[in-house]
Protein backbone atom coordinates (compact mmCIF):
# COMPACT_ATOMS: atom_id res chain seq x y z
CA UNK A 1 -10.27 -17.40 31.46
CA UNK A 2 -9.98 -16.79 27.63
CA UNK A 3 -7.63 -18.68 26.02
CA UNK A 4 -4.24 -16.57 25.11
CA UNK A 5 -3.79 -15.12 21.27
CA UNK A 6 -0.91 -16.45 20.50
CA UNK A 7 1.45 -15.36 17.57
CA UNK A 8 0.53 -18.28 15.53
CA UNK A 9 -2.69 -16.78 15.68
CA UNK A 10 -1.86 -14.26 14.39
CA UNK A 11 -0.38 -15.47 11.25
CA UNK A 12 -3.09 -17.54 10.79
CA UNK A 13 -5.31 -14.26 10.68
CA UNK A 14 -2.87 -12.96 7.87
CA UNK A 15 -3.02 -16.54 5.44
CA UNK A 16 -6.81 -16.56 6.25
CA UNK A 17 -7.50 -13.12 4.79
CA UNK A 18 -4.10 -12.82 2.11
CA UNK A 19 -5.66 -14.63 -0.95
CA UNK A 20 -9.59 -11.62 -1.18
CA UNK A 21 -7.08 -8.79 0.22
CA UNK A 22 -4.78 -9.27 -2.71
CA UNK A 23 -7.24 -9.83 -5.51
CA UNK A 24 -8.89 -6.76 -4.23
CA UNK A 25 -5.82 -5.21 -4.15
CA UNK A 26 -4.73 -5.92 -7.65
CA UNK A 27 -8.98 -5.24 -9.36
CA UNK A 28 -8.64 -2.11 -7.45
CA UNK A 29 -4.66 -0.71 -7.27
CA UNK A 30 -5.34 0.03 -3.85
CA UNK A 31 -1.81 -1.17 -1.91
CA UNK A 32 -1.68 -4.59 -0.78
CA UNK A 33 -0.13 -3.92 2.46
CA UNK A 34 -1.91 -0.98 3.35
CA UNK A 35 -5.41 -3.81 2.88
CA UNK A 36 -3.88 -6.01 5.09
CA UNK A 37 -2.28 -4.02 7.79
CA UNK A 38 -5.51 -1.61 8.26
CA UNK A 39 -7.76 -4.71 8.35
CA UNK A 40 -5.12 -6.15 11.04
CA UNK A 41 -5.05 -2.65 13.31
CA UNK A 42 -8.71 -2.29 13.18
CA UNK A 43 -9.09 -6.31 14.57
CA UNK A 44 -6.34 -6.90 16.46
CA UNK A 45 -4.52 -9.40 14.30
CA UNK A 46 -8.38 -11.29 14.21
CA UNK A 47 -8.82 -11.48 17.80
CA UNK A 48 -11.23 -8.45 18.18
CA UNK A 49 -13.41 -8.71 15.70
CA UNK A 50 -16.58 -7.87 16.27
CA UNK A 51 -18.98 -10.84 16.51
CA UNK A 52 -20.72 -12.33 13.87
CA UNK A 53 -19.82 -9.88 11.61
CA UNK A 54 -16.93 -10.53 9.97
CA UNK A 55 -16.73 -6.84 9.82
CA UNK A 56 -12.73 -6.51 9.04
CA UNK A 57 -12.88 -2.83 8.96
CA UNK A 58 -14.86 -1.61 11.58
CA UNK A 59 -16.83 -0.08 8.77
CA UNK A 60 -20.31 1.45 10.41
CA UNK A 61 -23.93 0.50 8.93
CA UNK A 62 -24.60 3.87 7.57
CA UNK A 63 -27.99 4.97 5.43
CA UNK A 64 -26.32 3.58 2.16
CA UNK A 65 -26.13 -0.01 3.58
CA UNK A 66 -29.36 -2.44 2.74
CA UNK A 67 -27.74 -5.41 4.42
CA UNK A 68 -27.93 -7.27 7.63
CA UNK A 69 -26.03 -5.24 10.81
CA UNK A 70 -25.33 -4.96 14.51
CA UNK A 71 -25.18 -2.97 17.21
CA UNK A 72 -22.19 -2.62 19.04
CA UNK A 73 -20.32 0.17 21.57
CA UNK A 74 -16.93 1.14 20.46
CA UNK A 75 -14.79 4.24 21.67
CA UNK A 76 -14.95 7.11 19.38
CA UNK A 77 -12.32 9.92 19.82
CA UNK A 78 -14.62 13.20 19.93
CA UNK A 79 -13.11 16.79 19.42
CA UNK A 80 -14.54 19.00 22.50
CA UNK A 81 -12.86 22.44 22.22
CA UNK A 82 -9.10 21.85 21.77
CA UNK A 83 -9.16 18.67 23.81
CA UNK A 84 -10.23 14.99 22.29
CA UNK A 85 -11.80 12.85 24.31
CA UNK A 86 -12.49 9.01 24.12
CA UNK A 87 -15.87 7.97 25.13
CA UNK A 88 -18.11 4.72 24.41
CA UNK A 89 -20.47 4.98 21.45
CA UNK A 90 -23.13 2.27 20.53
CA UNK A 91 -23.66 2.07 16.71
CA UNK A 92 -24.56 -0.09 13.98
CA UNK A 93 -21.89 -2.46 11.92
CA UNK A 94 -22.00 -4.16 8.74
CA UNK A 95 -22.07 -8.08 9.28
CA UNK A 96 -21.08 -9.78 6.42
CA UNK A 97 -20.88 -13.18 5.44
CA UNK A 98 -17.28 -13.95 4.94
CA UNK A 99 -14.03 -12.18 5.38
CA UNK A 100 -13.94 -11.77 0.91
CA UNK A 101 -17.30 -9.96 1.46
CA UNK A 102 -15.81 -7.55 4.07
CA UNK A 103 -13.13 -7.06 1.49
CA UNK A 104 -14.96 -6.65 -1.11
CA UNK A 105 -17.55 -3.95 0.43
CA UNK A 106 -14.27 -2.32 1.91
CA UNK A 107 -13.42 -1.27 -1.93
CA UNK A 108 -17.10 -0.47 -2.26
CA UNK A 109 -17.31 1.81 0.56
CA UNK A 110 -14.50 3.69 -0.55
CA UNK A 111 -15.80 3.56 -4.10
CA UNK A 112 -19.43 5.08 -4.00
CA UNK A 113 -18.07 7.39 -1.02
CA UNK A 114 -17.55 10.79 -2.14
CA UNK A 115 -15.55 12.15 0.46
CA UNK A 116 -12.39 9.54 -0.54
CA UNK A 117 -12.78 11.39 -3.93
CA UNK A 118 -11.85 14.32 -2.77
CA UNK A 119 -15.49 15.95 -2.80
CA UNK A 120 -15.70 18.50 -0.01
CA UNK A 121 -14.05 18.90 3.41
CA UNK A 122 -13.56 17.10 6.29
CA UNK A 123 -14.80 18.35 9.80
CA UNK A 124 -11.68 20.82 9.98
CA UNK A 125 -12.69 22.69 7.06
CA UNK A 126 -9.70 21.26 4.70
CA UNK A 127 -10.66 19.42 1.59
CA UNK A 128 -10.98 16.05 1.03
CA UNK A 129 -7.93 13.81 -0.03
CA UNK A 130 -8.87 12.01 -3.48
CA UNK A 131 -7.50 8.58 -1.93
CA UNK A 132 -7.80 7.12 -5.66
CA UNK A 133 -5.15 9.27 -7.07
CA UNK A 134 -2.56 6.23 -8.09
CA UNK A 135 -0.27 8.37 -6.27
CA UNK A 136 -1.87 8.00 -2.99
CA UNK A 137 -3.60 4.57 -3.46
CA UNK A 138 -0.43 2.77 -4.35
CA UNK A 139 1.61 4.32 -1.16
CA UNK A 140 0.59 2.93 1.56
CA UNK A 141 1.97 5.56 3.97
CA UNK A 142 0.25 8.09 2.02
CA UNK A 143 -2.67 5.92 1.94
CA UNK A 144 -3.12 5.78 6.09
CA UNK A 145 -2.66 9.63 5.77
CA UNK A 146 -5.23 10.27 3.20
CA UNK A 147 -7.67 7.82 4.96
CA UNK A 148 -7.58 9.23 8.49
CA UNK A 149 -7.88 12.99 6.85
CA UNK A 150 -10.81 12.12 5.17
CA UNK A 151 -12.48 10.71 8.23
CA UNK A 152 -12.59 6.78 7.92
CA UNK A 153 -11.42 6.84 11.58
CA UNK A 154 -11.23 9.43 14.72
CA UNK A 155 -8.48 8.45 16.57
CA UNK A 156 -5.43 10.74 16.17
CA UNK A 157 -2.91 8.15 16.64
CA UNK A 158 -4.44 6.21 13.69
CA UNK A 159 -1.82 6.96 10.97
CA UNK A 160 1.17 5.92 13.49
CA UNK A 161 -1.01 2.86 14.37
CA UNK A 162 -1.37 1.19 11.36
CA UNK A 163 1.90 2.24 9.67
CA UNK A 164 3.20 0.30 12.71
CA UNK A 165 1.43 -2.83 12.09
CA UNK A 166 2.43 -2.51 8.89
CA UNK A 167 6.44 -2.90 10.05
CA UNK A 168 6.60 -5.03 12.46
CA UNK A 169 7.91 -8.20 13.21
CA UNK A 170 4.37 -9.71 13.46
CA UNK A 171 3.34 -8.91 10.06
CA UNK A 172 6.84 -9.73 8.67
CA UNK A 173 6.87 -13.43 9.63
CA UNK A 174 2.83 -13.48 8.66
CA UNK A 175 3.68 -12.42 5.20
CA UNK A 176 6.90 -14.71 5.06
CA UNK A 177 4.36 -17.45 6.47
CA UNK A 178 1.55 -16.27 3.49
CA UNK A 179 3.38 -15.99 0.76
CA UNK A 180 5.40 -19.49 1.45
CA UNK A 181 1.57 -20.79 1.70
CA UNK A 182 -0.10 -19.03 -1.41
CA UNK A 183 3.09 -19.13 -3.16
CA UNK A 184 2.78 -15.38 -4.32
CA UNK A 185 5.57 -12.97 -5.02
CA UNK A 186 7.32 -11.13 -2.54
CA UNK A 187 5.18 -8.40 -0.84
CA UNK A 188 6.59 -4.56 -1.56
CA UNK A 189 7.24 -4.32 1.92
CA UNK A 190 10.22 -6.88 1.79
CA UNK A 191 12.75 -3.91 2.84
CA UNK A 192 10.50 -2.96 5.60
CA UNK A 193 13.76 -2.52 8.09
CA UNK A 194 15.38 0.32 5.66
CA UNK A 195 12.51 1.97 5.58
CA UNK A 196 11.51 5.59 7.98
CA UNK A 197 8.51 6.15 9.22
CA UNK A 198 5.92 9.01 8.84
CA UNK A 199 5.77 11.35 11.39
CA UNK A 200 1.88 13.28 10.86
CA UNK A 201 2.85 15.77 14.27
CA UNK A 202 5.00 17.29 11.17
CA UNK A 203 2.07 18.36 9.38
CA UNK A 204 0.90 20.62 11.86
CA UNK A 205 0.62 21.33 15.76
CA UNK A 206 -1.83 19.32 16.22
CA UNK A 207 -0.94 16.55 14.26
CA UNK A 208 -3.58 17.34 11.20
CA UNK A 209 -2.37 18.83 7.83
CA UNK A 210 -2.25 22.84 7.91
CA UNK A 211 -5.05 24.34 6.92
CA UNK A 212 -3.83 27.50 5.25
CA UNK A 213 -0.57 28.30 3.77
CA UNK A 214 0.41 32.18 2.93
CA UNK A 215 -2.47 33.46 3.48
CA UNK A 216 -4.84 30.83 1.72
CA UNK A 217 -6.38 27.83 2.14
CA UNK A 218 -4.69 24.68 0.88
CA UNK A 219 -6.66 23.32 -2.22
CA UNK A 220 -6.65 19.47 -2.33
CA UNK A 221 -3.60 19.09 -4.68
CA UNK A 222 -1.60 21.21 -2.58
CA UNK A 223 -2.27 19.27 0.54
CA UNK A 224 -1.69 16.00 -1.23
CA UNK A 225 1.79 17.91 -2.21
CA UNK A 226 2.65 18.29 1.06
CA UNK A 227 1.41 15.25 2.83
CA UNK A 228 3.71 13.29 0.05
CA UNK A 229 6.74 15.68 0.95
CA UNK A 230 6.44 14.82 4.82
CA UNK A 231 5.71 11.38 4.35
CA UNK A 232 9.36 10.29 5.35
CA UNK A 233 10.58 11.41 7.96
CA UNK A 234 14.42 10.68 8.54
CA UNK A 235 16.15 11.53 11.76
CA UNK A 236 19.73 11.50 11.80
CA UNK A 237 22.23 10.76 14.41
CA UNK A 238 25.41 13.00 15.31
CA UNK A 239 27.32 10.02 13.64
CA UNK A 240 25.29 10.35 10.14
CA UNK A 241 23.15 7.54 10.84
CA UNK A 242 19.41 7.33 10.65
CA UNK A 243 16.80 5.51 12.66
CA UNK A 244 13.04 5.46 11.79
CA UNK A 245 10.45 7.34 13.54
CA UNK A 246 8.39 4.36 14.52
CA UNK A 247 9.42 1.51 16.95
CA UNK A 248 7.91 -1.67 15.80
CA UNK A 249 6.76 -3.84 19.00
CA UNK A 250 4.08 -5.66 17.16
């Protein structure tokens, strides 16, 4: 039987990787929150990362990789016709040597990747989100959005997924936990509570941004328009108060 993950654990996954994430965050302006709450989604707080990698990301050994990698079968959410299915797929990961490198060739996959520049379209036919516009790389909301558009992952439930690691309890005590550890300054995400959550079904019916708009197709400024207008997403009571989209369990 395999011993239980505990929430301790869990913390401990957050002070282990807080020091790289934030250096990375600050040499690169990427958010610090988004860093650490994507690498925490895609590993399960630490607990399912693959082995001997180090691979914090989940980030696939692709033709531009020289380094050492292994194979591994994880579920990939596939488009057939207007249905997406979830079926096993064996591919190649990055293995790294230390959680700083994973951090460090996260940035660098992003970096020499043209797609998170906004250079052509993703597999819907919409363009590319520049994810190093400061206005998207410093929101980390806007930042899951732009990510998931652009194809860094398949699942559609991606956006909601990390956005609610990202406010929950879990990560709130890990950063409380971090920061008293590192000593660093209080994380932007201190007002986490008062804050709404996204809500991507409102981009479109399908829970993708639109793809045309009177008549035309959306150009890439447009779209990151309109992805910043529906970030928020307030709901409001009959007695004028609000509660957020997302329910944080984690």
């Amino acid at each position: 039987m395999s011993k239980a993950y505990t929430l301790e654990n869990k913390i401990q996954f957050i002070i282990d990787i807080y020091s790289d994430a934030l250096r990375v965050s600050k040499q690169s302006g990427f958010s610090f929150d988004f860093i650490l709450s994507q690498a925490a989604y895609e590993t399960g707080w630490g607990k399912k990362i693959i082995p001997g990698t180090n691979n914090l990301f989940n980030i696939k050994a692709d033709h531009s990789w020289n380094g050492p990698a292994k194979k591994f079968v994880a579920p990939e959410h596939i488009k057939v016709g207007d249905e997406t299915e979830t079926i096993p797929v064996e591919s190649k990961f990055r293995v790294y040597g230390s959680f700083e490198e994973s951090l460090n060739d996260w940035f660098d996959f992003l970096r020499t990747n043209p797609r998170y520049h906004g250079i052509g379209v993703n597999s819907d036919g919409v363009p590319h989100i520049n994810i190093f516009d400061p206005e998207v790389k410093e929101d980390p909301e806007l930042l899951a959005v732009a990510l998931w558009h652009d194809g860094f992952a398949t699942d559609v439930n991606y956006v909601n997924n990390v956005i609610r690691t990202m406010r929950g309890p879990t990560m709130r005590k890990a950063l409380e936990k971090a920061r008293s550890y590192y000593e660093h300054p209080l994380s932007s995400y201190d007002s986490i509570h008062d804050r709404v959550g996204l809500e991507p079904s409102r981009l479109s019916k399908e829970g993708k941004p639109q793809q045309e708009r009177d008549g035309g197709s959306l150009s890439s400024e447009t779209l990151k328009r309109d992805l910043i207008d529906y970030r928020m997403v307030w709901r409001i009571k009959e007695d004028g108060s609000t509660r957020g989209y997302f329910i944080c369990n984690d």
